[in-house]
Protein backbone atom coordinates (compact mmCIF):
# COMPACT_ATOMS: atom_id res chain seq x y z
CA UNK A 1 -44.08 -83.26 -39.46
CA UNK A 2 -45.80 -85.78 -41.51
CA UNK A 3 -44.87 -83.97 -44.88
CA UNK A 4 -41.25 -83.53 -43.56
CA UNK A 5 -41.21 -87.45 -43.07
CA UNK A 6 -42.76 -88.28 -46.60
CA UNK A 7 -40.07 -86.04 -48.21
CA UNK A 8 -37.31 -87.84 -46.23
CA UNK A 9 -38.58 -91.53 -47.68
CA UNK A 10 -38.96 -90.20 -51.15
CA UNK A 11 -35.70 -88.75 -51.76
CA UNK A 12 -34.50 -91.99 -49.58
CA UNK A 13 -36.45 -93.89 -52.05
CA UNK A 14 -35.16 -92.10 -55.35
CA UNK A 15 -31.55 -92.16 -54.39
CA UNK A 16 -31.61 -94.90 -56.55
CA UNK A 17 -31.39 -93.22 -59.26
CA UNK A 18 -27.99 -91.84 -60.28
CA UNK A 19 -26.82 -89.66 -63.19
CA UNK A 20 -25.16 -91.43 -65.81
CA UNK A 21 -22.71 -89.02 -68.60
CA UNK A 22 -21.42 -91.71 -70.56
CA UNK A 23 -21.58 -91.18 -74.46
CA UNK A 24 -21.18 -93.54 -76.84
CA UNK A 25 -20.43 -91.70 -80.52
CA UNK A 26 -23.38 -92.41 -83.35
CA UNK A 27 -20.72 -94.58 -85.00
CA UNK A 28 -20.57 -96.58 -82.17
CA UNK A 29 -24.38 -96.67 -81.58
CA UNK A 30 -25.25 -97.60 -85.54
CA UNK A 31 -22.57 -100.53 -85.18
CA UNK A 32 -24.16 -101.60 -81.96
CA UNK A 33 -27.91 -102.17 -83.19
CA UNK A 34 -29.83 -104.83 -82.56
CA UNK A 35 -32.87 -105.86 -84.43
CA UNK A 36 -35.31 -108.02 -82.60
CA UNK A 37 -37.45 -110.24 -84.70
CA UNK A 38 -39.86 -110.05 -82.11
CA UNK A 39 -43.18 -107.79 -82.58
CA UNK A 40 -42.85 -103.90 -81.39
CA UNK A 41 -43.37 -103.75 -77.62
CA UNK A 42 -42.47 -101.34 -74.69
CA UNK A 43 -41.83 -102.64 -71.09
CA UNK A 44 -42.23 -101.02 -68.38
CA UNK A 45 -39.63 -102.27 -65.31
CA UNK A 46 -39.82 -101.04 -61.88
CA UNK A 47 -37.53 -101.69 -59.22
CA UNK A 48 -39.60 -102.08 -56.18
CA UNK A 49 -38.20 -102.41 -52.66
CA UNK A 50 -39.46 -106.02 -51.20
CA UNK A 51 -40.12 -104.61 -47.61
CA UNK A 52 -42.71 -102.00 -48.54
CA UNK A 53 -43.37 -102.68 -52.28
CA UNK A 54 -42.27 -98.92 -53.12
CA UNK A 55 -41.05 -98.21 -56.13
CA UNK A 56 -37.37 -97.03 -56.41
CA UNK A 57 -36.66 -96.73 -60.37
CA UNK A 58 -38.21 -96.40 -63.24
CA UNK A 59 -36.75 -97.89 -67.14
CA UNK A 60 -38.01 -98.58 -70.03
CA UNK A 61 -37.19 -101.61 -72.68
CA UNK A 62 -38.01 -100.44 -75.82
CA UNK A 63 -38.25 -102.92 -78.97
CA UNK A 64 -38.87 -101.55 -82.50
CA UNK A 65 -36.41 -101.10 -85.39
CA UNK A 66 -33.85 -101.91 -82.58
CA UNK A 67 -33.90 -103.08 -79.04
CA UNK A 68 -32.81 -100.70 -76.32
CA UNK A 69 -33.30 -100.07 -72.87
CA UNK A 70 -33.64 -96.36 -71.70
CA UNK A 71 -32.29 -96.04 -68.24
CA UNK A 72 -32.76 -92.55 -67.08
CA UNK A 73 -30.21 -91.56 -64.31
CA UNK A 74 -29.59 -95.45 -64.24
CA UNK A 75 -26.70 -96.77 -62.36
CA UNK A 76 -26.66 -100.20 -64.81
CA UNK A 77 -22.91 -101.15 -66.63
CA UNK A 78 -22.26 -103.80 -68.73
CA UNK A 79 -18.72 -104.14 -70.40
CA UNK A 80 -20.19 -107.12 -73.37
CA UNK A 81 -19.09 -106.61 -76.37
CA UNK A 82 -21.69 -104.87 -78.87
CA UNK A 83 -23.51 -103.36 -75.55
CA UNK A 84 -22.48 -99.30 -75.72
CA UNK A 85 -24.45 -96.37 -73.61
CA UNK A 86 -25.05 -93.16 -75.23
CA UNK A 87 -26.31 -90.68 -71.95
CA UNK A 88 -29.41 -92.94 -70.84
CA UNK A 89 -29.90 -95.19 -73.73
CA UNK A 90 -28.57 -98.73 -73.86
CA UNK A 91 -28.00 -99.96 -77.45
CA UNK A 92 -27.04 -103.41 -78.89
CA UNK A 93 -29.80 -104.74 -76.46
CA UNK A 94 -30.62 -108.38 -76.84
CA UNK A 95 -33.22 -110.51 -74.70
CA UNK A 96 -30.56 -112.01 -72.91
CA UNK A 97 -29.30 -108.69 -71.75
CA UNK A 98 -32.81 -107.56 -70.64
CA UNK A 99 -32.78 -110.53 -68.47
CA UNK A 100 -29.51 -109.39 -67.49
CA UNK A 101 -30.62 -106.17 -66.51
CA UNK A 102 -33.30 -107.83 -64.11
CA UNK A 103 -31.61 -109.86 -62.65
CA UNK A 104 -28.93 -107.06 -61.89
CA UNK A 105 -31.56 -105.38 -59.92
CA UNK A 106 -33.22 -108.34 -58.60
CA UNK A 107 -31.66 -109.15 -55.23
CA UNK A 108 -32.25 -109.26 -51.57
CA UNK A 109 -34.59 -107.07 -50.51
CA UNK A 110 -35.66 -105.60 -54.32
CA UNK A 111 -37.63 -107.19 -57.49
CA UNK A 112 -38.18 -106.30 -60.66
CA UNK A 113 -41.87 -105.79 -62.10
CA UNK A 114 -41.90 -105.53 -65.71
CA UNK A 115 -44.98 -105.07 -67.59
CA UNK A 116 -44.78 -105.23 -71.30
CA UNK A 117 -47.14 -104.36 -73.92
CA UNK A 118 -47.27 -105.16 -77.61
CA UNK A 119 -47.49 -101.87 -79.67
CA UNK A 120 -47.22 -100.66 -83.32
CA UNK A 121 -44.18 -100.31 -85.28
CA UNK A 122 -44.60 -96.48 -85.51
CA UNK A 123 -45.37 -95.75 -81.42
CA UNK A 124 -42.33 -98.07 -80.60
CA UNK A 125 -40.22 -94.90 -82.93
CA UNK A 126 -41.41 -92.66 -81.24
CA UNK A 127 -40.64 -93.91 -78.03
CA UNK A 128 -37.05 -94.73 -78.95
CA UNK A 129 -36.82 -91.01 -80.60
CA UNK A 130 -37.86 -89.00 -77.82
CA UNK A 131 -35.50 -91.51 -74.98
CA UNK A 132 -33.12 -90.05 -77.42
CA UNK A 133 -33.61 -86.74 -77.72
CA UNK A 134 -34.09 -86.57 -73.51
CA UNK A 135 -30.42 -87.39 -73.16
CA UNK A 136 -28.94 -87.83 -69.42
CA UNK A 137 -31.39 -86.67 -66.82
CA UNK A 138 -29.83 -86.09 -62.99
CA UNK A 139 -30.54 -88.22 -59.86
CA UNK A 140 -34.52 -88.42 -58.73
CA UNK A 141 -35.73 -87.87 -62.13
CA UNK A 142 -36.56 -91.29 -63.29
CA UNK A 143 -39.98 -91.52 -63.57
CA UNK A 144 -40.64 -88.12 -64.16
CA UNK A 145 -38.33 -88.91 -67.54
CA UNK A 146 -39.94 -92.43 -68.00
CA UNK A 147 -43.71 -90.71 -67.84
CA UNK A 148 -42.91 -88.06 -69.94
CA UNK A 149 -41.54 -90.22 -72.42
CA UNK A 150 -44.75 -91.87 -72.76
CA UNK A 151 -47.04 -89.89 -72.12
CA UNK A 152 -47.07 -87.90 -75.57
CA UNK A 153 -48.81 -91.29 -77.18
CA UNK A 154 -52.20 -91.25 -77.03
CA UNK A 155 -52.65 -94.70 -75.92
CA UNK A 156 -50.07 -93.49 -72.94
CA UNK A 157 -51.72 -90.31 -71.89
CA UNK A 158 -52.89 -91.78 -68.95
CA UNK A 159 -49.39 -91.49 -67.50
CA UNK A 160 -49.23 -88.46 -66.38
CA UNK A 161 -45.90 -87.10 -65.39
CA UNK A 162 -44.84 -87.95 -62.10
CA UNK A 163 -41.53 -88.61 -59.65
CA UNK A 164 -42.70 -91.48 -58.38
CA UNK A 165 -41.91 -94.89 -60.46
CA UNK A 166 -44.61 -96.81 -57.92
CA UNK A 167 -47.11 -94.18 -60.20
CA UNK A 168 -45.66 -94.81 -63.32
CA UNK A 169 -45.96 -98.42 -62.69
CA UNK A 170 -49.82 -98.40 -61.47
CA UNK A 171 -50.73 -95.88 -64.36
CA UNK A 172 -49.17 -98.13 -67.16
CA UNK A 173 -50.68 -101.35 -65.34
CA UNK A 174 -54.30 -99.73 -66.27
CA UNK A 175 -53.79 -100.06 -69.89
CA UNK A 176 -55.71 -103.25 -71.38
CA UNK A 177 -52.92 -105.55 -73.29
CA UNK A 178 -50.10 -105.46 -70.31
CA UNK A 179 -48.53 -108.74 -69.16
CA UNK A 180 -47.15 -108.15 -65.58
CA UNK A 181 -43.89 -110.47 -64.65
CA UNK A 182 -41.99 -110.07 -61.54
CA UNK A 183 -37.93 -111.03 -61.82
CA UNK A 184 -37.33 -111.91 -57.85
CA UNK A 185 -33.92 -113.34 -56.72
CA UNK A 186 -32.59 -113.43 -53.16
CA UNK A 187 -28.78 -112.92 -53.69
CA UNK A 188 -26.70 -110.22 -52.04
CA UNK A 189 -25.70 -106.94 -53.60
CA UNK A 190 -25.60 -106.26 -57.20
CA UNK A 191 -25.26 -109.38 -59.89
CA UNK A 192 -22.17 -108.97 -61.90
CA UNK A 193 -21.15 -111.87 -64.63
């Protein structure tokens, strides 16, 4: 009975995650690049339900020759102009829109841990070539596709792959270098601007 429970508040849990099928075309991805000046970093964000501090979604932000976020089965939508979505990659990513993103899932009952980590020019590449190459994953896949993604780094092959984003977020905490902020807000529902 125990197991049958844990299933039940896992798949409650990961229900966050839904698929997402939108495609922007490469035209529409080149014109929508954004190239932060700041140094190559990865962040890890977590969306973590306030009442028992389990994790419920797993994304990446992802800043090297561009900025993006990689979203996998992500239910986030932003109609800004220069912000496009090709399957689970958000281009034309700015800070402001990171923040954005946050605070989107910051609300009532939910927070946002994000855990960044400065990293080379090369590994952040890699990490935006292989969110790319995933393309859409399907609903209570998140962290499986957000440890696999970076677990093929050496630095990251700690991360092993997993379902669970609490896991992904614990394993990536581990690594020496990672700044831990948490984005909490108390408003109702979903923040739309």
């Amino acid at each position: 009975m125990p197991r049958l429970i844990l299933a039940f508040v896992v798949l409650a849990g990961l229900s966050a995650c839904s698929i997402n099928r939108t495609t922007a075309t490469p035209a529409e991805v080149s014109a929508a690049a954004f190239v932060n000046p700041a140094p190559p970093f990865v962040a890890v964000l977590t969306m973590m339900n306030s009442k028992s501090d389990f994790g419920e979604h797993s994304a990446l932000v992802i800043n090297g020759s561009q900025m993006v976020i990689y979203d996998p089965a992500g239910s986030f939508q932003e109609e800004r102009v220069g912000l496009v979505r090709a399957e689970d990659v958000i281009y034309g990513v700015r800070p402001e829109i990171v923040d954005y993103y946050n605070s989107y899932h910051a609300r009532n009952g939910y927070y946002v841990r994000m855990q960044r980590l400065d990293i080379t020019a090369e590994e952040a590449e890699v990490l935006i070539a292989k969110a790319e190459a995933r393309g859409a994953v399907p609903q209570l896949v998140c962290a499986n596709a957000t440890s696999d993604i970076l677990n093929d780094l050496p630095r990251f092959s700690s991360i092993n792959n997993t379902y669970f984003p609490g896991a992904v977020m614990r394993r990536f905490g581990r690594i020496e270098g990672v700044e831990t902020t948490d984005i909490i807000e108390d408003d109702i529902g979903q923040n739309y601007r």
